[in-house]
C-alpha atoms as a PDB file:
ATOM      1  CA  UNK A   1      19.158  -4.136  -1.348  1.00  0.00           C
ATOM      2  CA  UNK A   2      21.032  -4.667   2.110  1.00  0.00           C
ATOM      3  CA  UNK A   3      19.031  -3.989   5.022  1.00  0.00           C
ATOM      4  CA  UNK A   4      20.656  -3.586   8.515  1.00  0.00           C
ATOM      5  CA  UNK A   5      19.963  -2.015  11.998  1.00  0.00           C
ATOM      6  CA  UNK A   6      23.144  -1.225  12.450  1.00  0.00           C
ATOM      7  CA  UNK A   7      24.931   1.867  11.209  1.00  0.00           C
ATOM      8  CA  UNK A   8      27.112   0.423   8.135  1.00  0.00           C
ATOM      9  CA  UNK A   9      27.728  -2.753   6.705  1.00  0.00           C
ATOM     10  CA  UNK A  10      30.570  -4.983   8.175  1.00  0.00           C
ATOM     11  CA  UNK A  11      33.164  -5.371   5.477  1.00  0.00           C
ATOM     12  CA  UNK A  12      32.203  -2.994   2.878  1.00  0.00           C
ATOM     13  CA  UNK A  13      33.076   0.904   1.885  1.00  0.00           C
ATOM     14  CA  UNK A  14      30.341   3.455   1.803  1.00  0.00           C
ATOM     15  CA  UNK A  15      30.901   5.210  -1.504  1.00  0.00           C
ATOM     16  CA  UNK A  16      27.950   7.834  -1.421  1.00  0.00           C
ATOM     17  CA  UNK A  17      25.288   8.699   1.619  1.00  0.00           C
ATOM     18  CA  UNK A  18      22.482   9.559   0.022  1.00  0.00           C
ATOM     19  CA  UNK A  19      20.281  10.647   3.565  1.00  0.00           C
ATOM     20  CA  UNK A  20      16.762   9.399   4.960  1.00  0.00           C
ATOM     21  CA  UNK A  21      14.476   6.958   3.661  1.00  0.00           C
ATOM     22  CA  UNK A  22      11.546   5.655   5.069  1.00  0.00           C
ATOM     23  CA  UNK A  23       8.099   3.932   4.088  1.00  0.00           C
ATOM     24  CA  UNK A  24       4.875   3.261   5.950  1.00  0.00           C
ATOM     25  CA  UNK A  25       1.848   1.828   5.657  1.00  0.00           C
ATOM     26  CA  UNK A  26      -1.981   2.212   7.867  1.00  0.00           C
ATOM     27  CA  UNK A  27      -4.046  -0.514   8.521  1.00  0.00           C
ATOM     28  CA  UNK A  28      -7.134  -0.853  10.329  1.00  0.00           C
ATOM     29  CA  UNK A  29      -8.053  -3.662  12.677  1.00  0.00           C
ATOM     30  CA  UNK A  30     -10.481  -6.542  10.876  1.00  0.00           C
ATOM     31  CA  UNK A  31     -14.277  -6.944  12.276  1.00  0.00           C
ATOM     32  CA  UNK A  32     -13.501 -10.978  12.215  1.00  0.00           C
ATOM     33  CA  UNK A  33      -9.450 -10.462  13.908  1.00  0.00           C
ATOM     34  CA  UNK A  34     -11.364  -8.615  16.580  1.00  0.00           C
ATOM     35  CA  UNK A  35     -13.788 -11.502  17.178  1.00  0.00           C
ATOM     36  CA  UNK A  36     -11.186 -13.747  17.335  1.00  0.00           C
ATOM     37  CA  UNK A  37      -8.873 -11.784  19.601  1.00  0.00           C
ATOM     38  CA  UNK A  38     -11.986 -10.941  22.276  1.00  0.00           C
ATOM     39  CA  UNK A  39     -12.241 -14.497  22.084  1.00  0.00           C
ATOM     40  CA  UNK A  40      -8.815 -15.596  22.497  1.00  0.00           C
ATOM     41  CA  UNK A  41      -8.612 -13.058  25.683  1.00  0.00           C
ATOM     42  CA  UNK A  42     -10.362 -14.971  27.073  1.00  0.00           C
ATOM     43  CA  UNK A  43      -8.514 -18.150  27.480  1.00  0.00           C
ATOM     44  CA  UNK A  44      -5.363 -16.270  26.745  1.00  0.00           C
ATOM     45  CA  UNK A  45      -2.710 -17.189  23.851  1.00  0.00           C
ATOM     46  CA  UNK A  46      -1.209 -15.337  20.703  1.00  0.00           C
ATOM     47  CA  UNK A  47      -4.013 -13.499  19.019  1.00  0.00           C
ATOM     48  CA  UNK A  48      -2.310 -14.797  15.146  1.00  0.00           C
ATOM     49  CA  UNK A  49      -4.623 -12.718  13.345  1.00  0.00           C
ATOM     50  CA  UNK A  50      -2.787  -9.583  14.846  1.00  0.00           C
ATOM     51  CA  UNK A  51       0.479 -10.820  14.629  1.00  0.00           C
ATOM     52  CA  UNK A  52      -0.214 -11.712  10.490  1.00  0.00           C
ATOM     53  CA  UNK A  53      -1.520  -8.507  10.505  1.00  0.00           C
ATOM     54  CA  UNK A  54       1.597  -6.732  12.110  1.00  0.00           C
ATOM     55  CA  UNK A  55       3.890  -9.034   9.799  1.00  0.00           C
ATOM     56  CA  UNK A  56       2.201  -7.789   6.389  1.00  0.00           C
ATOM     57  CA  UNK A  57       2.378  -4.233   7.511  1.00  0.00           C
ATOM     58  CA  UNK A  58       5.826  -4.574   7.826  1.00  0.00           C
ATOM     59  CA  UNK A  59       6.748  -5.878   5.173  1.00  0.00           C
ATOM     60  CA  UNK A  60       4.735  -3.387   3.302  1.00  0.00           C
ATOM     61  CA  UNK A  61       6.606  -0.928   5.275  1.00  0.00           C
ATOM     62  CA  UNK A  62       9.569  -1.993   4.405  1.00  0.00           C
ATOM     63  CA  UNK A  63       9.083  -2.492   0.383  1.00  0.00           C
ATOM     64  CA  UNK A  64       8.042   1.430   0.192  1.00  0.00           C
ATOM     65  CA  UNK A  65      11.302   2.689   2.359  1.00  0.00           C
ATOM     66  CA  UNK A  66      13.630  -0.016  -0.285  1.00  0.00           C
ATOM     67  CA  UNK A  67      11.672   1.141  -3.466  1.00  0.00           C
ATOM     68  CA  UNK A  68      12.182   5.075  -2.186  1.00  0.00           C
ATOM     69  CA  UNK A  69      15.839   4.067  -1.551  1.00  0.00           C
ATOM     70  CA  UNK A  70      16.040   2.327  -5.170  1.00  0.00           C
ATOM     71  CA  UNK A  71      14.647   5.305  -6.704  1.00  0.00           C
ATOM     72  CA  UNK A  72      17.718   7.829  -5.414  1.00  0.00           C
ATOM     73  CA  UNK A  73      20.056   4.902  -6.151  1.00  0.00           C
ATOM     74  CA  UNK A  74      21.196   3.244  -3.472  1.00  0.00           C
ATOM     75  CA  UNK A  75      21.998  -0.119  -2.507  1.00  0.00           C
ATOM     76  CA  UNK A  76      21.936  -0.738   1.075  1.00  0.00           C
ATOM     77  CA  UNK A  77      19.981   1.275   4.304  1.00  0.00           C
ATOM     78  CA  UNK A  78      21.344   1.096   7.390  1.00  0.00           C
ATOM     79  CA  UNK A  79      20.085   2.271  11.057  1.00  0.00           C
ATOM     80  CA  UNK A  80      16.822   0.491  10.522  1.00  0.00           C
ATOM     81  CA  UNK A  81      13.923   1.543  12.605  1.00  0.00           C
ATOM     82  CA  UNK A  82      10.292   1.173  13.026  1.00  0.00           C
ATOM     83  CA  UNK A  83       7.464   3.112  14.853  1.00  0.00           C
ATOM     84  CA  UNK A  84       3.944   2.727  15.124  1.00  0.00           C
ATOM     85  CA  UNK A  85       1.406   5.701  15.746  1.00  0.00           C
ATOM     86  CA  UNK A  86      -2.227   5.581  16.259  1.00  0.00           C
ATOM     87  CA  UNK A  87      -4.060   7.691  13.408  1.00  0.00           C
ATOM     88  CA  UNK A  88      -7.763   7.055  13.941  1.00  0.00           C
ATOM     89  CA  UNK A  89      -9.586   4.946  16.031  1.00  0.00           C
ATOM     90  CA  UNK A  90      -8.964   1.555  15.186  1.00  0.00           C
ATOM     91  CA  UNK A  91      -6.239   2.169  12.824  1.00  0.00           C
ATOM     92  CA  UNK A  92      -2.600   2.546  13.239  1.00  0.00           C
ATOM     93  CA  UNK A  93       0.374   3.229  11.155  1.00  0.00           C
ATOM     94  CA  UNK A  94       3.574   1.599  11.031  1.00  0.00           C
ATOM     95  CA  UNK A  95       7.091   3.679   9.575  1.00  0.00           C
ATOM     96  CA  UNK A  96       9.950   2.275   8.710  1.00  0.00           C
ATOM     97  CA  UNK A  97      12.806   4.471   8.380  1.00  0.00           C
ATOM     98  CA  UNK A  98      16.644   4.318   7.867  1.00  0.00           C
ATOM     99  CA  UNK A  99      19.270   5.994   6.068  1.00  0.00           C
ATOM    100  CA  UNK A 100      20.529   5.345   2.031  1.00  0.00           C
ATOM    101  CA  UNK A 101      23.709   4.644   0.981  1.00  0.00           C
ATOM    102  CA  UNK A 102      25.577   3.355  -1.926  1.00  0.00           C
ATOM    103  CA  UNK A 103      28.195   0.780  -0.463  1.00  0.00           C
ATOM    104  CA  UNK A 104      30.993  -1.024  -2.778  1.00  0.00           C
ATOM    105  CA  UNK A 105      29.445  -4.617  -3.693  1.00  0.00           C
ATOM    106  CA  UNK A 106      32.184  -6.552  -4.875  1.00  0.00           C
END
């Protein structure tokens, strides 16, 4: 499956648009991450726990929107975006979201 952010794919013909997909995931924060990243404000620094945390949601994400775009039977998305929403206290959700198409593969 190509994935791009821009809005085709250099070099090859779209055969078919096939329209929106997306995928998302929600994840709460972790008791320990929190410990760590109150401590880490302290002195200051990347709080890593986030930032794995961010990384796994995305690619999450991003395995829902390609399986949704799999199951209508395309082969590349294009105009790749992501958002992020707060749903509860603590938790947040990240979307991914882009449109299908079936492109010529050689």
């Amino acid at each position: 499956m190509i994935l791009t952010n821009i809005e085709s794919v250099p070099g090859r013909k779209i055969v078919r648009h096939l329209g929106l997909v997306s995928g998302s995931t929600v994840r709460s924060k972790h008791v320990g991450r929190d410990i760590m990243a109150g401590l880490k404000n302290i002195v200051g620094g990347e709080l890593k726990g986030y930032t794995e945390l961010l990384e796994d949601s995305r690619q999450e994400a991003i395995k829902r929107m390609q399986a949704q775009a799999a199951a209508i039977g395309a082969n590349a998305v294009v105009n790749v975006r992501f958002s992020t929403s707060s749903v509860a206290a603590g938790a947040a959700e990240l979307y991914v979201y882009g449109t299908a198409l079936q492109i010529e593969l050689d």
